[in-house]
N, C-alpha and C. Protein backbone atom coordinates (compact mmCIF):
# COMPACT_ATOMS: atom_id res chain seq x y z
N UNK A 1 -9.34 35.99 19.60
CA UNK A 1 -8.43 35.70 18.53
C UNK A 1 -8.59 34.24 18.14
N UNK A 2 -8.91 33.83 16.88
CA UNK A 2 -8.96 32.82 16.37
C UNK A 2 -7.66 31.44 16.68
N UNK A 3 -7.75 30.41 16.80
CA UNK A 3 -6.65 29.61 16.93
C UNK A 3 -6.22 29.46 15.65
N UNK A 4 -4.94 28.80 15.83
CA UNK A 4 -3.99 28.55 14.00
C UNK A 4 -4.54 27.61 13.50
N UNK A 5 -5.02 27.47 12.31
CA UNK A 5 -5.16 25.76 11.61
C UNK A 5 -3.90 25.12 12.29
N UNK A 6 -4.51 23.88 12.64
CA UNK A 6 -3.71 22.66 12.60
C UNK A 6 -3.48 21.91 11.29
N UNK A 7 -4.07 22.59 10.02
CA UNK A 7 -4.66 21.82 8.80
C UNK A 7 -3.02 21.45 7.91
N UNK A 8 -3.09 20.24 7.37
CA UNK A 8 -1.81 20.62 6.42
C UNK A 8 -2.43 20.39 4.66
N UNK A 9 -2.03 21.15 3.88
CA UNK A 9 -2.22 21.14 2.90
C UNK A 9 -1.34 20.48 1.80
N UNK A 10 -1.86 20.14 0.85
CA UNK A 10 -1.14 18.48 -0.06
C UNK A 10 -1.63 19.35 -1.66
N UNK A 11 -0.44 19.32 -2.10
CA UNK A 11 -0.59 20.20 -4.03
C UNK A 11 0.06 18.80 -4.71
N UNK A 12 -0.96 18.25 -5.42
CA UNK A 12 -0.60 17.67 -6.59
C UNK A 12 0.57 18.69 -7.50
N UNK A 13 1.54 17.81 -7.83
CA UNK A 13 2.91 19.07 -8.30
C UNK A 13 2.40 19.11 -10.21
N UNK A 14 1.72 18.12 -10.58
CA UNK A 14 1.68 18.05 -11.70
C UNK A 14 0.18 18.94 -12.43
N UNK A 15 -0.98 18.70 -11.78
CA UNK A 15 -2.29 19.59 -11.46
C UNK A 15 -2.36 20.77 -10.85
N UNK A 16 -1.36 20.67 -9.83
CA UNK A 16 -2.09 22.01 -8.69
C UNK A 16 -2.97 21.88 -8.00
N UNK A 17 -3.60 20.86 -8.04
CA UNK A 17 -4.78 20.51 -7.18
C UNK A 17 -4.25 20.54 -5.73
N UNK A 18 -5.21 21.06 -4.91
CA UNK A 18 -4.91 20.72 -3.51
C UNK A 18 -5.76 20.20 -2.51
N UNK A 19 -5.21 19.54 -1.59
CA UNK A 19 -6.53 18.80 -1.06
C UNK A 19 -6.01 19.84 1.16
N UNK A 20 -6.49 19.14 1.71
CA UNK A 20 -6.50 19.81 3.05
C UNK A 20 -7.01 18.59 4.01
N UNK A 21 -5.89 18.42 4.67
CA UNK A 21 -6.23 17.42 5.71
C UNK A 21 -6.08 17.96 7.27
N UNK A 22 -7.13 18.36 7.91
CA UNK A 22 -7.28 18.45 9.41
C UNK A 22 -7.71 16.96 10.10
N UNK A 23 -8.06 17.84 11.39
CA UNK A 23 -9.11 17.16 12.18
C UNK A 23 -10.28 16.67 12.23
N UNK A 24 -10.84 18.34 10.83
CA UNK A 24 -11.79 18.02 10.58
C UNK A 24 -12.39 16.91 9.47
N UNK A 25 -11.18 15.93 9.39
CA UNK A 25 -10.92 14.91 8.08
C UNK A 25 -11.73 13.37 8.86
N UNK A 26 -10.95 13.55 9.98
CA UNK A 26 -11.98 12.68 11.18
C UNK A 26 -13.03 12.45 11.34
N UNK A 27 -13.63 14.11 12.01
CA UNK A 27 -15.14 14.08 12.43
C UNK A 27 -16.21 13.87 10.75
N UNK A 28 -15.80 13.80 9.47
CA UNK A 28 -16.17 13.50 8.66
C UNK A 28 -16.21 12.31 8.19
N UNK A 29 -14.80 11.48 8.75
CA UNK A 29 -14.95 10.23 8.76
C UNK A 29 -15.70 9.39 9.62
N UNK A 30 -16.02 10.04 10.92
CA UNK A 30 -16.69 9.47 11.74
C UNK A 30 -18.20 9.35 11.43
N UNK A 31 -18.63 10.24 10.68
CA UNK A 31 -19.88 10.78 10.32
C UNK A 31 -20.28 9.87 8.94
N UNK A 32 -19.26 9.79 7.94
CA UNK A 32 -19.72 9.05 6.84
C UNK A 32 -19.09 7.16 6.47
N UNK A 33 -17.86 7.59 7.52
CA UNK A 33 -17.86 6.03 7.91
C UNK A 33 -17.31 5.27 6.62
N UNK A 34 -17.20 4.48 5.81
CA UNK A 34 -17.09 3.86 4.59
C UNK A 34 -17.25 4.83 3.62
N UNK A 35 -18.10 5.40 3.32
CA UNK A 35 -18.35 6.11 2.42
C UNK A 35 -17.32 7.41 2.46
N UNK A 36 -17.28 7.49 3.50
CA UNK A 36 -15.70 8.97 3.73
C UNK A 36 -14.59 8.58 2.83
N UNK A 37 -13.68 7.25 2.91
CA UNK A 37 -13.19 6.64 2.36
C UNK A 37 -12.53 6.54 1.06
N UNK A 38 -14.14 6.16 0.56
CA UNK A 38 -14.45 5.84 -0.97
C UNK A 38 -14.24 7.44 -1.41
N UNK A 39 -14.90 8.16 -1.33
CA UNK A 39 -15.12 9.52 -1.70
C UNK A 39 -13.50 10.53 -1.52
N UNK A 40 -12.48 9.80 -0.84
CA UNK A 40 -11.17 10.25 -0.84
C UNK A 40 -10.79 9.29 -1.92
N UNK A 41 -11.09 7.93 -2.21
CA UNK A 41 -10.41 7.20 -3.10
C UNK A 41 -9.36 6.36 -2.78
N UNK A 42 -9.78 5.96 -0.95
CA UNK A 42 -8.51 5.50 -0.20
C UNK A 42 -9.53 3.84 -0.03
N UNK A 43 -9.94 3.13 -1.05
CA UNK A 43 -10.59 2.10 -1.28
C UNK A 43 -10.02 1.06 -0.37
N UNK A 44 -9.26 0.86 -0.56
CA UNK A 44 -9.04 -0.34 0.98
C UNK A 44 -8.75 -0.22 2.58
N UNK A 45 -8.84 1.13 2.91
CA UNK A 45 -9.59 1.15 4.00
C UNK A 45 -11.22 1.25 4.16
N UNK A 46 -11.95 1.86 2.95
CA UNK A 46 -13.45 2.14 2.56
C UNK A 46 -13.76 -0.03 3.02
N UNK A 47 -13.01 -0.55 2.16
CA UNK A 47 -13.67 -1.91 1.96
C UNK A 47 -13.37 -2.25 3.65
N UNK A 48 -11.99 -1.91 4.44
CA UNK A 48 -12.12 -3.05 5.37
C UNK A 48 -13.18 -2.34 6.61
N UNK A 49 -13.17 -0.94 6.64
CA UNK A 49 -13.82 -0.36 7.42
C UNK A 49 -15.33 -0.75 7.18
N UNK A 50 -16.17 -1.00 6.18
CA UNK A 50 -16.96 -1.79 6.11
C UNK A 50 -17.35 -3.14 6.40
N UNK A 51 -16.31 -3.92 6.20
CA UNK A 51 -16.31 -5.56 6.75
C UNK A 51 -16.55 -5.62 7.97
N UNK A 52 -15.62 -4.61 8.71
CA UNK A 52 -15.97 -4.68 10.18
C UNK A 52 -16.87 -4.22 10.73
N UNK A 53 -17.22 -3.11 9.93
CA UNK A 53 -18.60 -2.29 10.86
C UNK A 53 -20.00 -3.60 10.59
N UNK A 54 -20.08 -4.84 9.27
CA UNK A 54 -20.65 -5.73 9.20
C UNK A 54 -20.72 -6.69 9.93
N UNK A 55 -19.50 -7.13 10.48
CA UNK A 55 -19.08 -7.93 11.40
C UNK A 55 -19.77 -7.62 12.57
N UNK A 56 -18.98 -6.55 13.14
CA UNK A 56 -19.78 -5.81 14.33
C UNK A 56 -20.75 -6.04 14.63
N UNK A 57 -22.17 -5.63 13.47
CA UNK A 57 -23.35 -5.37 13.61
C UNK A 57 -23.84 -7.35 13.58
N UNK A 58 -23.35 -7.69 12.93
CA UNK A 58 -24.06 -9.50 12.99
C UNK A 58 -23.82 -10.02 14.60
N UNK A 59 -22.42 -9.26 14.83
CA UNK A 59 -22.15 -9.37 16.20
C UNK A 59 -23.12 -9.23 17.84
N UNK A 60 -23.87 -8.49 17.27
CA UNK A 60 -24.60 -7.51 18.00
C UNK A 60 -25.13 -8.71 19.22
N UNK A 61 -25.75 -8.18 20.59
CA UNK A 61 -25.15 -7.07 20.91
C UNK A 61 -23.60 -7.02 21.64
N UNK A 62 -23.21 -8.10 21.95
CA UNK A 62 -21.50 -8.01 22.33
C UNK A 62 -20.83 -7.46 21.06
N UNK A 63 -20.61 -7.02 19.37
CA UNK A 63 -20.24 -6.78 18.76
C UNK A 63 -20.53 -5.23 18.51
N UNK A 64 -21.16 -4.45 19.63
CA UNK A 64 -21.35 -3.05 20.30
C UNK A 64 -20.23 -2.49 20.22
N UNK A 65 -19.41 -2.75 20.97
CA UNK A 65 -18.32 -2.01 21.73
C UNK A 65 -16.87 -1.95 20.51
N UNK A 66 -16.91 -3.14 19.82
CA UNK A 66 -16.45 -3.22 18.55
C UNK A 66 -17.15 -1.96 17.58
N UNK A 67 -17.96 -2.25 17.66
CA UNK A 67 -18.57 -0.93 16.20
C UNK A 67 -18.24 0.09 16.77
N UNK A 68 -18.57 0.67 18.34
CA UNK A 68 -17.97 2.02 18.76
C UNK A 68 -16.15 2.42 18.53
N UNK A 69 -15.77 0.97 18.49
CA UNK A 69 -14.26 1.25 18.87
C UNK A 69 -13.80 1.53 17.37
N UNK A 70 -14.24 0.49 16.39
CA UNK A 70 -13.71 0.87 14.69
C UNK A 70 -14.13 2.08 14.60
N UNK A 71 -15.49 2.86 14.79
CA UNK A 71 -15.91 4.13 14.33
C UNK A 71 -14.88 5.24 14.81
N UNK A 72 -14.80 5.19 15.90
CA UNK A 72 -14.28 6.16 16.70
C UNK A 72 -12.62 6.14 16.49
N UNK A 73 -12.28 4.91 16.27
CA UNK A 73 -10.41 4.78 15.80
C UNK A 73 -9.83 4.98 14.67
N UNK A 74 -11.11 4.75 13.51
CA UNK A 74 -10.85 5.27 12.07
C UNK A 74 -11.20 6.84 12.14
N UNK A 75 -11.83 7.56 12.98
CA UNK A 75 -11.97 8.73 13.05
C UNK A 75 -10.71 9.22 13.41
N UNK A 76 -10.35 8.84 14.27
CA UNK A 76 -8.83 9.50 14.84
C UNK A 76 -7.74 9.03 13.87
N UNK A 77 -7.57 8.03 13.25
CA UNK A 77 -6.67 7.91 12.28
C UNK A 77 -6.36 8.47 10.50
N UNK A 78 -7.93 8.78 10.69
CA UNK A 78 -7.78 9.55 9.37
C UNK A 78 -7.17 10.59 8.84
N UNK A 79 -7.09 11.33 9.57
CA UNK A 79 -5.82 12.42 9.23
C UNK A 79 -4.09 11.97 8.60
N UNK A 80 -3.82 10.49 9.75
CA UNK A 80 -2.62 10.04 9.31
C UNK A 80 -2.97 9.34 8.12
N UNK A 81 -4.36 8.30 8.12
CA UNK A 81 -4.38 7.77 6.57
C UNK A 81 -4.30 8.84 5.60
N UNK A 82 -4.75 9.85 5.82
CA UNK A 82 -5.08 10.88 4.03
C UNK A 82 -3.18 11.40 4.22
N UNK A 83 -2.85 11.52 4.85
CA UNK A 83 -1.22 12.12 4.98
C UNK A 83 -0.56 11.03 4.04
N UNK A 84 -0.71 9.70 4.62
CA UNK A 84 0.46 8.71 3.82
C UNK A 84 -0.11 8.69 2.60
N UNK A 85 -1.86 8.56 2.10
CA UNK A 85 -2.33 8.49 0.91
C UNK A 85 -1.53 9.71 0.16
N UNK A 86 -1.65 10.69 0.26
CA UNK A 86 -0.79 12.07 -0.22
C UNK A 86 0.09 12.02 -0.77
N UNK A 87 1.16 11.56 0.45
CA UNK A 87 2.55 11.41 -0.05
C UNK A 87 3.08 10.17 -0.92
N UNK A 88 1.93 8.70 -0.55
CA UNK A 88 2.54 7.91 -1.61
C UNK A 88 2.25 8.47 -2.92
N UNK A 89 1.28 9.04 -3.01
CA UNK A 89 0.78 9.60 -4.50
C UNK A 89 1.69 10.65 -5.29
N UNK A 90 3.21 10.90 -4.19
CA UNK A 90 3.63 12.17 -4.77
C UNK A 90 3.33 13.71 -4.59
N UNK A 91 2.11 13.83 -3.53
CA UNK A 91 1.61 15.36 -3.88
C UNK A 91 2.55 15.89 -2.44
N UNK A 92 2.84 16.96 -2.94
CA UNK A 92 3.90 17.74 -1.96
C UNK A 92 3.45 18.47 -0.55
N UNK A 93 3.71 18.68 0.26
CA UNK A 93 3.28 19.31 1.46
C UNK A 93 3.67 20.93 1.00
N UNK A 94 2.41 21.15 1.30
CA UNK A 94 2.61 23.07 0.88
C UNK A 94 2.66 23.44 1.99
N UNK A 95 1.97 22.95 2.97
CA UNK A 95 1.84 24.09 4.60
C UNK A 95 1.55 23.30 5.49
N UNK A 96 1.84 23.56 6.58
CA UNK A 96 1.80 22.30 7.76
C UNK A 96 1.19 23.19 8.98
């Protein structure tokens, strides 16, 4: 038997548009990194999540453990960033 989505879903009230934020909002962020970001339209985390992963890397190699820790903490937080992005925008929680 399949497990339940954990997913919650977000309806623009004025469009209908809907968007879907899981877990799997993470492992996508983890994967595209800055560019995940931009492509939600959540631009100032896109810009700072970049500064640092720059930082990091000039850092190198003590600036390692830094690049693992931003990658891996913006992964886990993304779900709560696209949630508050959502709701400041107005779009309603359809399903949780």
């Amino acid at each position: 038997m399949a497990q339940p989505s954990s997913a919650t879903i977000f309806q623009n009230p004025s469009t209908g548009q809907t968007e879907t934020v899981s877990n799997r909002s993470g492992v996508w962020a983890f994967l595209g990194g800055p560019f995940y970001f931009a492509a939600k339209g959540e631009w100032m985390h896109s810009a700072i999540h970049a500064v640092l992963t720059v930082v990091a890397l000039l850092l190198w190699p003590s600036g390692a453990l830094m690049l693992v820790g931003l990658w891996f903490g913006y992964a886990c937080a993304t779900p709560t960033i696209l949630e508050a992005r959502y709701k400041r925008l107005g779009w309603q929680r359809v399903s949780a």
